[in-house]
Every structure is written in C-alpha cells, then in structure tokens.
Protein backbone atom coordinates (compact mmCIF):
# COMPACT_ATOMS: atom_id res chain seq x y z
CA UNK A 1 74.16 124.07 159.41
CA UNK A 2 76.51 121.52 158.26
CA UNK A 3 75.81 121.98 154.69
CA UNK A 4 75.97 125.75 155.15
CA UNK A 5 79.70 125.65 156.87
CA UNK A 6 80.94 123.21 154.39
CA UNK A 7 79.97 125.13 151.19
CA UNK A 8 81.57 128.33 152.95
CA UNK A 9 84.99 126.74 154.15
CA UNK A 10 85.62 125.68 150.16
CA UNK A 11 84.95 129.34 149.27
CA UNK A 12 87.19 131.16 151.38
CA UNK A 13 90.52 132.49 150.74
CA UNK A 14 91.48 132.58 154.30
CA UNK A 15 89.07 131.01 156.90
CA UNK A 16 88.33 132.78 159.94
CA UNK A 17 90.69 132.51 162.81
CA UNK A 18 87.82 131.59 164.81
CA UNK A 19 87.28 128.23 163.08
CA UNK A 20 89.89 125.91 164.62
CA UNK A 21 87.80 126.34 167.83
CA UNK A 22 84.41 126.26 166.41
CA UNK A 23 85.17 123.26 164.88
CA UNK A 24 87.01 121.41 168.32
CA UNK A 25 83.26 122.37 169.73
CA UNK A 26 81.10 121.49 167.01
CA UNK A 27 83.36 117.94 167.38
CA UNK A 28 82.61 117.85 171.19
CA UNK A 29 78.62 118.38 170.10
CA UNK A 30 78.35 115.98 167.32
CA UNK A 31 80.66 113.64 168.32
CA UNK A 32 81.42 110.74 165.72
CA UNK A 33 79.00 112.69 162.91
CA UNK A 34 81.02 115.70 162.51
CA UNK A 35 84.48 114.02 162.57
CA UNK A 36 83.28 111.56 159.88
CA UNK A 37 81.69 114.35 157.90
CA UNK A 38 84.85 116.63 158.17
CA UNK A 39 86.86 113.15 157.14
CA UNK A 40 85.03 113.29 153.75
C-alpha cells in the first residue's frame, strides 16, 4: 500500500486534502516504518 501511495503523491498536482490526516494515522499505525519511509 506503501508503494502504491508513494508513486501517487509524486504524480499529483494537488494532493488530496484528505492526506495530512491519512498520513498522521498511517504514522500512528506504522509507527517508526512509515516516518522513516516518508523521511526518504
């Protein structure tokens, strides 16, 4: 799912308002894993 979101984010023009809070949640889920991954 990663993977999937990251490809997408570099191909919008405008992400989705939505996103800021998917991705506080996704870093409450993941922890560590998705911070580090969104780092890089």
């Amino acid at each position: 799912m990663y993977l999937i979101l990251n490809r997408s984010e570099k191909e919008w023009r405008m992400p989705p308002r939505e996103w800021t809070m998917a991705k506080a949640q996704f870093a409450v889920i993941f922890g560590e894993r998705f911070i580090r991954a969104m780092a890089a």
